[in-house]
Protein backbone atom coordinates (compact mmCIF):
# COMPACT_ATOMS: atom_id res chain seq x y z
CA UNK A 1 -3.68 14.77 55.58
CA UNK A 2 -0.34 16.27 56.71
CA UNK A 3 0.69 17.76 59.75
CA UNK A 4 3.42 19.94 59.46
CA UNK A 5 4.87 20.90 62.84
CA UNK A 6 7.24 23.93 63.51
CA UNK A 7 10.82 23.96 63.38
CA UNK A 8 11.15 24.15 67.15
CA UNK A 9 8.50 21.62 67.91
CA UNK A 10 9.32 19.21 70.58
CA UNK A 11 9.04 15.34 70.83
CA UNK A 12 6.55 15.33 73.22
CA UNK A 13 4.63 17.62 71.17
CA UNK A 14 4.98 15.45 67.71
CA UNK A 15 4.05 12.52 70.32
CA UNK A 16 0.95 14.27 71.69
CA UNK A 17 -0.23 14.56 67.34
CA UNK A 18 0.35 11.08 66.89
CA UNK A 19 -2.02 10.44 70.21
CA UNK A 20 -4.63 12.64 68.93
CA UNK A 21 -4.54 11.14 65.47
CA UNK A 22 -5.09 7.68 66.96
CA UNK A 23 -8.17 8.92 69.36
CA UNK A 24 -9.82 10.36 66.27
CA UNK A 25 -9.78 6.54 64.90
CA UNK A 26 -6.50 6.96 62.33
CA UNK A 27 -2.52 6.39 62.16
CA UNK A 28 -0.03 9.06 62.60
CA UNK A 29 3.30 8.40 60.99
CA UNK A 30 5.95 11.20 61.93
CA UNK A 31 8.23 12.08 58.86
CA UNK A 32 10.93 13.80 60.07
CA UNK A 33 12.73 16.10 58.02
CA UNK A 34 15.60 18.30 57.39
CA UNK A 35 13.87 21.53 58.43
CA UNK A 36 11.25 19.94 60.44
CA UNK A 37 9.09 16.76 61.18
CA UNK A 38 5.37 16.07 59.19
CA UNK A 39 2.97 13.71 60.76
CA UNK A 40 1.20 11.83 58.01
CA UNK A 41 -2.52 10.86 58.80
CA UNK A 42 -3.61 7.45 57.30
CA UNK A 43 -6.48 5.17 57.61
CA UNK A 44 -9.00 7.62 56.19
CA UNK A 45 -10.95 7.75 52.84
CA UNK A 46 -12.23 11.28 53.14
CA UNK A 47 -11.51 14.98 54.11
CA UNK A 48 -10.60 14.86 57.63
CA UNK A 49 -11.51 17.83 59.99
CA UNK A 50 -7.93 18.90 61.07
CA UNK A 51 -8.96 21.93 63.66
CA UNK A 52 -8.46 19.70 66.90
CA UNK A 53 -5.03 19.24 65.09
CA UNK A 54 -4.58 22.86 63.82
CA UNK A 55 -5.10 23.78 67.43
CA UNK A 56 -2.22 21.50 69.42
CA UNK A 57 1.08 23.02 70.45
CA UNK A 58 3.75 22.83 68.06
CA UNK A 59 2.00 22.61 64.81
CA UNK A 60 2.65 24.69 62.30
CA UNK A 61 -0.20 23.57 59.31
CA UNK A 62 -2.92 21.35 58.00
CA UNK A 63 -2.29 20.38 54.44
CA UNK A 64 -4.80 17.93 52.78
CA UNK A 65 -3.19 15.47 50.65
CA UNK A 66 -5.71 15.58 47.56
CA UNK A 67 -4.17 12.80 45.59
CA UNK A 68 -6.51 9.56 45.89
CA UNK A 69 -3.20 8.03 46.67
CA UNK A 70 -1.37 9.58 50.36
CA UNK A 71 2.18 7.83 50.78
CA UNK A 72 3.66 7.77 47.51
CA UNK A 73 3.03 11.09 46.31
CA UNK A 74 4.66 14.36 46.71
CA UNK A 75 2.51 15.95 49.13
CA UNK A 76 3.12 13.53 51.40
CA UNK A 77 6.48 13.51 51.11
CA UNK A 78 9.16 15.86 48.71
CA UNK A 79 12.03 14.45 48.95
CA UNK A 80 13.24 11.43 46.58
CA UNK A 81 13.02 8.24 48.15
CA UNK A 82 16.25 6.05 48.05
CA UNK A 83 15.89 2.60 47.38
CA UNK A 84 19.22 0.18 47.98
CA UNK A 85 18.77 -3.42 46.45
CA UNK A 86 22.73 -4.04 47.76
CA UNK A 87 25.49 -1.46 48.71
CA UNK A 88 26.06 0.94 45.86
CA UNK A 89 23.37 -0.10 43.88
CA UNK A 90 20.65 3.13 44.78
CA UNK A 91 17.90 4.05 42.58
CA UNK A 92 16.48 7.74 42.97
CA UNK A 93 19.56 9.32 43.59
CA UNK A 94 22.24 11.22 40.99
CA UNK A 95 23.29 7.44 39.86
CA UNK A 96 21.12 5.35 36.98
CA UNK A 97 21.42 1.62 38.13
CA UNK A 98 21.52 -0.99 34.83
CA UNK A 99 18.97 -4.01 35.39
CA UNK A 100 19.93 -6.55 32.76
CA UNK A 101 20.15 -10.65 31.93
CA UNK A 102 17.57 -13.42 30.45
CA UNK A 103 13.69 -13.33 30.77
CA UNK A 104 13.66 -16.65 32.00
CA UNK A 105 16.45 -18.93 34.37
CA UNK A 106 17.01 -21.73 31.54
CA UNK A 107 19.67 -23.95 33.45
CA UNK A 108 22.72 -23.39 35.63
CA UNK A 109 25.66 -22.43 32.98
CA UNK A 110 23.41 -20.19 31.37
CA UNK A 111 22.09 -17.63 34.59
CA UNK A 112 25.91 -17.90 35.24
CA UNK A 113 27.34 -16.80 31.51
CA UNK A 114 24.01 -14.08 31.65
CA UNK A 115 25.75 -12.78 34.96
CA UNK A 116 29.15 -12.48 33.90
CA UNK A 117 27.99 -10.93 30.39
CA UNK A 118 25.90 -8.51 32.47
CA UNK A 119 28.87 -7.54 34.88
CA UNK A 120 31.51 -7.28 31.81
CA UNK A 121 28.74 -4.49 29.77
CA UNK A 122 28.91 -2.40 32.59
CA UNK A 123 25.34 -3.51 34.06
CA UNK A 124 24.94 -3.30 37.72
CA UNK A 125 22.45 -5.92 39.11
CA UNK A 126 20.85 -8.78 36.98
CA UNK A 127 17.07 -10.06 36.33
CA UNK A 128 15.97 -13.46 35.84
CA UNK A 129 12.57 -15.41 36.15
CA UNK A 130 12.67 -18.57 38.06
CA UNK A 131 8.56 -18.00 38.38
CA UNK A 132 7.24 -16.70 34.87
CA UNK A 133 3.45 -15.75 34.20
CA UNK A 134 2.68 -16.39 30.79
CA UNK A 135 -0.15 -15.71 28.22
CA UNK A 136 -0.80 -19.38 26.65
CA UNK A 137 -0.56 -22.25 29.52
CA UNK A 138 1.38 -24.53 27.58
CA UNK A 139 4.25 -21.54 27.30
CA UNK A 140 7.32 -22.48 29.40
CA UNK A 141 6.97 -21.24 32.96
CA UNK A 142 10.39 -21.23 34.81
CA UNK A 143 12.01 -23.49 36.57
CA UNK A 144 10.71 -22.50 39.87
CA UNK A 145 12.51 -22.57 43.20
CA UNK A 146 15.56 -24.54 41.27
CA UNK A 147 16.09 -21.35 39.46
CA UNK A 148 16.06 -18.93 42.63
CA UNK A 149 19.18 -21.40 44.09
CA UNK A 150 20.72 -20.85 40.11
CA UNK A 151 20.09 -17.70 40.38
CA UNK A 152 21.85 -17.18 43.83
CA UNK A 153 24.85 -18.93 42.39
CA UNK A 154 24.94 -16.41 39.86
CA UNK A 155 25.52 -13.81 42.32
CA UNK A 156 27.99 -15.39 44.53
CA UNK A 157 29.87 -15.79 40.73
CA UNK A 158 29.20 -12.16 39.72
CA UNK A 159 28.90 -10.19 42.64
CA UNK A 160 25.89 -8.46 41.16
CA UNK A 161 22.11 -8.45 42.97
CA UNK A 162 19.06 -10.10 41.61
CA UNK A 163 15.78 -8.94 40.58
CA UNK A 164 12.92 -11.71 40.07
CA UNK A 165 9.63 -12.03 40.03
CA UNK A 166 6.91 -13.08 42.34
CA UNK A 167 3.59 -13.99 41.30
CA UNK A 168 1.57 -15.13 44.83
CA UNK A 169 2.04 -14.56 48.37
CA UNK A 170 4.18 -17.59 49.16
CA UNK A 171 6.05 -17.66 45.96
CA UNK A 172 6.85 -14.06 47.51
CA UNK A 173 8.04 -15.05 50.77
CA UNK A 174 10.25 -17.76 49.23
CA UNK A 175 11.62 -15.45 46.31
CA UNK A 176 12.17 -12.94 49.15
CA UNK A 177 14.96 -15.62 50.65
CA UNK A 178 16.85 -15.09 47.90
CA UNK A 179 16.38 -12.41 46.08
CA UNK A 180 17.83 -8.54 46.75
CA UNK A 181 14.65 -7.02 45.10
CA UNK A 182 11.20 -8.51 44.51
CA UNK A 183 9.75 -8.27 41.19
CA UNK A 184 5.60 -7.78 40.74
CA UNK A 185 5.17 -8.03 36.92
CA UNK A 186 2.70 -6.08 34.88
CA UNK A 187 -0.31 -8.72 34.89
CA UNK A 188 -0.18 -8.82 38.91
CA UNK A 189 -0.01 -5.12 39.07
CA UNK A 190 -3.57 -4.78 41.17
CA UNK A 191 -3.20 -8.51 42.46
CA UNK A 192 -3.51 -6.50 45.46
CA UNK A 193 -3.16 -9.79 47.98
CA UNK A 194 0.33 -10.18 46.68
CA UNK A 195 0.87 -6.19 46.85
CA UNK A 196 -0.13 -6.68 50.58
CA UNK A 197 2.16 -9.33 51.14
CA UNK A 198 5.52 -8.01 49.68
CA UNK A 199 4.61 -4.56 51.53
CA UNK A 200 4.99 -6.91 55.05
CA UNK A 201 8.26 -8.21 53.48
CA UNK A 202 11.47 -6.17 54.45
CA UNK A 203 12.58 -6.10 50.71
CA UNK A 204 12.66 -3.70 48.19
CA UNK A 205 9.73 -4.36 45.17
CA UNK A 206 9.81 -3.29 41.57
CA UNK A 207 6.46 -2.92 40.89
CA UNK A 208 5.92 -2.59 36.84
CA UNK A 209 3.03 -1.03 35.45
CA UNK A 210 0.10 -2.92 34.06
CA UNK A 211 -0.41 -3.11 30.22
CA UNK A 212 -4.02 -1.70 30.42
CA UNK A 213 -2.80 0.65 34.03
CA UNK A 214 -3.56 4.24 34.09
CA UNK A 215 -0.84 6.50 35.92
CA UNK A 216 -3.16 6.70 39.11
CA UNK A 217 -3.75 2.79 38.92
CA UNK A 218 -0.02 2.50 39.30
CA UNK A 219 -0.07 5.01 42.08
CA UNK A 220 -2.26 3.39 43.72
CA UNK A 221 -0.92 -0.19 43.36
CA UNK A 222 2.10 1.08 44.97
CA UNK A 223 0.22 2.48 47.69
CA UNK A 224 -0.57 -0.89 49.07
CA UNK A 225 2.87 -1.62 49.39
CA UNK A 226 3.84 1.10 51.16
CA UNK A 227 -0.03 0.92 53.60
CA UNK A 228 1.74 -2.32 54.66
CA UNK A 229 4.95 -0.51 56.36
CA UNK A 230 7.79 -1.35 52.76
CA UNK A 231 8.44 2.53 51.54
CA UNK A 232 11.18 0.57 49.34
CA UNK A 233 9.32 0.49 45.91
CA UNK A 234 10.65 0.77 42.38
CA UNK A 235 8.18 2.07 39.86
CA UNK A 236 8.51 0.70 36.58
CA UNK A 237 6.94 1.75 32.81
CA UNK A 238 7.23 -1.29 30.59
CA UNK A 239 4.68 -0.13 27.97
CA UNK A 240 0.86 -0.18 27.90
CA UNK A 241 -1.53 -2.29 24.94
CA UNK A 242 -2.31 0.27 22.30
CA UNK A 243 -4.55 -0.54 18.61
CA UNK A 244 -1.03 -0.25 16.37
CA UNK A 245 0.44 -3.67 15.94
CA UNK A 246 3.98 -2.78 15.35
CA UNK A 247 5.38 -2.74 18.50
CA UNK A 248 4.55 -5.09 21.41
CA UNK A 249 3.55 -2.38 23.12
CA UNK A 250 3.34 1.52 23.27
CA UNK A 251 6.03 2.47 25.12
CA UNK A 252 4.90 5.67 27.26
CA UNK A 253 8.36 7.78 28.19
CA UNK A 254 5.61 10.74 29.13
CA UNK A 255 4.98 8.33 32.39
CA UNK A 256 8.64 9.09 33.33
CA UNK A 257 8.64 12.66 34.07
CA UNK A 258 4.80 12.32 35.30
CA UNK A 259 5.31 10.12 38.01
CA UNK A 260 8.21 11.48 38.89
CA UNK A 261 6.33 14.98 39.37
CA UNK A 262 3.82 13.11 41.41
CA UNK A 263 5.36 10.65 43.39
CA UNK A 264 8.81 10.57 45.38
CA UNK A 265 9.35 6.80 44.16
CA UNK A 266 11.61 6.12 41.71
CA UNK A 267 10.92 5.55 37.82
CA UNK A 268 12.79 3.00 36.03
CA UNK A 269 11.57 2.13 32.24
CA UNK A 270 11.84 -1.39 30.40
CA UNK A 271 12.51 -0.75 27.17
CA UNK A 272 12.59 -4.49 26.12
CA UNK A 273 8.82 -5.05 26.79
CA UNK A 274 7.75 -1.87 26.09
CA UNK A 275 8.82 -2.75 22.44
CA UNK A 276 9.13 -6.17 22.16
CA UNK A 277 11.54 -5.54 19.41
CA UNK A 278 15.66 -6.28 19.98
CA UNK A 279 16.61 -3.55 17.19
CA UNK A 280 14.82 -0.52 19.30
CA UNK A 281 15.57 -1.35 23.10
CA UNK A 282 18.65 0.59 22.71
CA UNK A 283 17.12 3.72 20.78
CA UNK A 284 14.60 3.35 23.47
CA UNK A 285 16.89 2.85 26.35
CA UNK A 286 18.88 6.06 25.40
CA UNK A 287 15.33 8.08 25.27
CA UNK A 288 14.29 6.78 28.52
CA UNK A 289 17.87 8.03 30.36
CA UNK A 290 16.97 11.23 28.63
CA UNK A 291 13.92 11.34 30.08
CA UNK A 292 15.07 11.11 33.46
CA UNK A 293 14.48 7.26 34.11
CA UNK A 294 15.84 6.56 37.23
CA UNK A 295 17.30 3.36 36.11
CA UNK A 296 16.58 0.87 32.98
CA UNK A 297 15.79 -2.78 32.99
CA UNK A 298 16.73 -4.52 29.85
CA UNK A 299 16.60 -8.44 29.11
CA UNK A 300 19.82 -9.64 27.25
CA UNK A 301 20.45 -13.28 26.58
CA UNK A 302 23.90 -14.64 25.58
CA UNK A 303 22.41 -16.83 22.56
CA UNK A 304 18.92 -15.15 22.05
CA UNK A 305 18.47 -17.44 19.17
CA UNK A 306 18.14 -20.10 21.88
CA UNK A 307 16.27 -18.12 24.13
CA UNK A 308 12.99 -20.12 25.71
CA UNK A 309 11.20 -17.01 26.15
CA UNK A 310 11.46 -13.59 25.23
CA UNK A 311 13.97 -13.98 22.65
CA UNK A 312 13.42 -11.64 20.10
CA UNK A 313 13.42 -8.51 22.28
CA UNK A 314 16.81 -9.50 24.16
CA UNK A 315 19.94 -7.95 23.16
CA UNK A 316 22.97 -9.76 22.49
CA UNK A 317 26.07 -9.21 25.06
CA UNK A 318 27.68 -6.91 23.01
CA UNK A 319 24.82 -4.81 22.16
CA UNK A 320 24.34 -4.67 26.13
CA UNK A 321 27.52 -2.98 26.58
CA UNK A 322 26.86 -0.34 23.82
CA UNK A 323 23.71 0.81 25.46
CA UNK A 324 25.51 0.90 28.76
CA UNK A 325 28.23 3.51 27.04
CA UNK A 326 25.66 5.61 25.17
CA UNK A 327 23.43 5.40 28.45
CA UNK A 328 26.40 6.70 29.90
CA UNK A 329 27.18 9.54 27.63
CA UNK A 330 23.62 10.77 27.81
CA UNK A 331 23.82 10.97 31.65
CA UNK A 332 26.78 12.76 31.87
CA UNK A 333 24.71 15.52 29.68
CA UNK A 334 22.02 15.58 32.30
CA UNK A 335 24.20 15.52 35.11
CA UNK A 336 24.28 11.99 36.13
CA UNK A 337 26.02 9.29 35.92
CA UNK A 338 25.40 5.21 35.23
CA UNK A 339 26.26 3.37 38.40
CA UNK A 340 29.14 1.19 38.78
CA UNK A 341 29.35 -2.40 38.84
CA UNK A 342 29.30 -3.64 41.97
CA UNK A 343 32.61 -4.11 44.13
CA UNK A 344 35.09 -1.93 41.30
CA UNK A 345 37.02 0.56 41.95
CA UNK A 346 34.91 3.21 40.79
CA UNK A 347 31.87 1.45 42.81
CA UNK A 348 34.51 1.70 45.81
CA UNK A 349 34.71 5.06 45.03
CA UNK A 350 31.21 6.29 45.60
C-alpha cells in the first residue's frame, strides 16, 4: 500500500502516517518526491484497510500496490532508481555502463592484463570470480579470497570498479571488503539467506536471473534485498534453460523492456551466458543496447584459448572494443550514450 500525501503536507503530518502505520502492526517508509512525499506500507501479505489512513490530515490517496512484489516495482515507486558502483559509473540513468573481464581470477598478471584490456576497449568497470559456483565439483572453483586481493590490485592498476560474486553469507561480507558491487549469480538467485544478507550490506548487488526464474521470481528475489534496507540492486537477464540445444541458453531480450515497465531497478543483460557462444555475444550485445539494457556485462579473456573456465563464450580484447563502438553507435540512436572509462576526460566531463 501507498500513501500519497498532498503537496502541502507537513512533516508532522507525514510523521503522524508513519505512527499510525506502526500502531496498525506495519512499517511506514516515507518516499519523498519531487511533487510530493509517498509513505510506503510494508510488513503485510494482504489488502490492508487504508480508511484510518484515508482519513489523517495531509493525505491525499490510498493506492494498493497489487504486484506480489511492493519495493521494486513501479507502483511503489516511478522514478528510475540510480545505482553508483564508483563515481561516474551509474546504471539507470541516460549512460550504459560496460561490465567486462575473465569468468574466473586465474593468477595475478592475468586479472591485471584483463583490467587494462578492459579499460583500453572502452569498458567501464571489470568482473571477475575469485568464488565460482560450478556444475561438476571437480570444475575449477576460484581462487578464493587470494583472488579478491588480485582483484583489488587490478583496480588500483586500472582505475576501474569490480563486480564479483558471492555465493554465502560470509563469503558476502568478505567480498563486500573489496568489492564496489556484489555479484549473486543465477543458481543463488532465491538462496534467499544470502539475498537477506547482502540487502544488510551497504553495497550495491547485481542480482542475475535464475536459469529456470520467471520474471516475478526475479522480482521477488530482489525484493528481499531491498526488505533488508539496500534499494541499490542491479537486475540482470543472462538467459533462461530452454529444450533447443544450440545455444547455452535462450537469451530473453523481451525481459528487458518488461522489467523495466515493472520495476524502477535497472536492467542490465549478459550476453555471454545467455549464449554461451563467443561469435554471437556481440550480435547479442548490440540487440540488448537496442532494447534498452541499462548496461551489458560481457566476459572477455586476453588468451581465451587458455581460459580455465568459460572460455569459449569470452571475447578476445579486440573484439571487446568493437562491441564497445557499435554499442556506442546504437546508443547514440536511442538517445544515450556508453559511459566513460573511469577518471578520462570525457568521464571528467559528466
Amino acid at each position: 500500500m501507498l500513501v500519497v500525501m498532498q503537496n502541502d503536507a507537513t512533516d508532522e503530518q507525514i510523521r503522524r502516517v508513519v505512527d499510525v502505520i506502526k500502531e496498525m502492526g506495519y512499517e511506514g517508509k516515507p518516499m519523498p518526491g519531487a511533487q510530493r512525499t509517498t509513505v510506503g506500507l510494508v510488513g503485510n501479505d494482504g489488502r490492508v484497510d487504508g480508511s484510518r489512513l484515508e482519513s489523517l490530515e495531509g493525505v491525499a490517496e490510498i493506492i494498493h500496490v497489487s504486484r506480489p512484489y511492493k519495493q521494486v516495482s513501479r507502483e511503489w515507486r516511478v522514478e528510475n532508481t540510480l545505482v553508483e558502483i564508483a563515481p561516474g559509473v551509474v546504471f539507470g540513468g541516460t549512460d550504459i555502463p560496460i561490465i567486462a573481464g575473465p569468468c574466473s581470477v586465474e593468477s595475478e598478471a592475468q586479472i591485471v592484463e584483463s583490467a587494462l584490456a578492459v579499460r583500453e576497449a572502452g569498458g567501464s568497470a571489470l568482473r571477475g570470480g575469485a568464488f565460482k559456483p560450478r556444475s561438476s565439483p571437480y570444475s575449477f572453483q576460484g581462487l578464493g579470497k587470494r583472488g579478491l586481493e588480485m582483484l583489488a590490485l587490478a583496480r588500483r592498476e586500472s582505475g576501474l570498479p569490480i563486480v564479483t560474486e558471492a555465493l554465502d553469507e560470509e563469503g558476502a561480507n568478505l567480498v563486500a571488503r573489496y568489492a564496489d558491487c556484489i555479484q549473486i549469480g543465477a543458481r543463488n538467485m532465491q538462496n534467499y539467506s544470502l539475498l537477506r544478507a547482502v540487502g544488510r550490506i551497504e553495497k550495491p548487488v547485481l542480482l542475475k536471473r535464475g536459469m529456470a526464474a520467471t520474471i516475478t521470481d526475479l522480482l521477488l528475489s530482489a525484493e528481499y534485498i531491498l526488505a533488508e534496507g539496500n534499494t541499490q540492486v542491479i537486475l540482470c537477464e543472462r538467459g533462461i534453460r530452454s529444450f533447443d540445444s544450440a545455444t547455452r541458453n535462450l537469451f530473453d531480450l523481451t525481459a528487458i523492456p518488461l522489467v523495466q515497465k515493472l520495476s524502477h531497478l535497472p536492467m542490465i543483460a549478459d550476453p555471454s551466458h545467455g549464449t554461451g557462444l563467443r561469435d554471437k555475444v556481440i550480435p547479442m550485445g548490440r540487440a540488448a543496447i537496442a532494447a534498452g539494457a541499462d548496461g551489458l556485462l560481457v566476459e572477455m579473456h586476453p588468451h581465451p584459448d587458455q581460459a580455465m573456465s568459460d572460455g569459449g563464450q569470452s571475447l578476445y580484447p579486440d573484439q571487446l572494443g568493437r562491441l564497445v563502438r557499435e554499442a556506442r553507435a546504437i546508443a547514440e540512436a536511442i538517445g544515450r550514450s556508453i559511459t566513460p572509462v573511469p577518471g578520462t576526460v570525457a568521464a571528467a566531463r559528466g
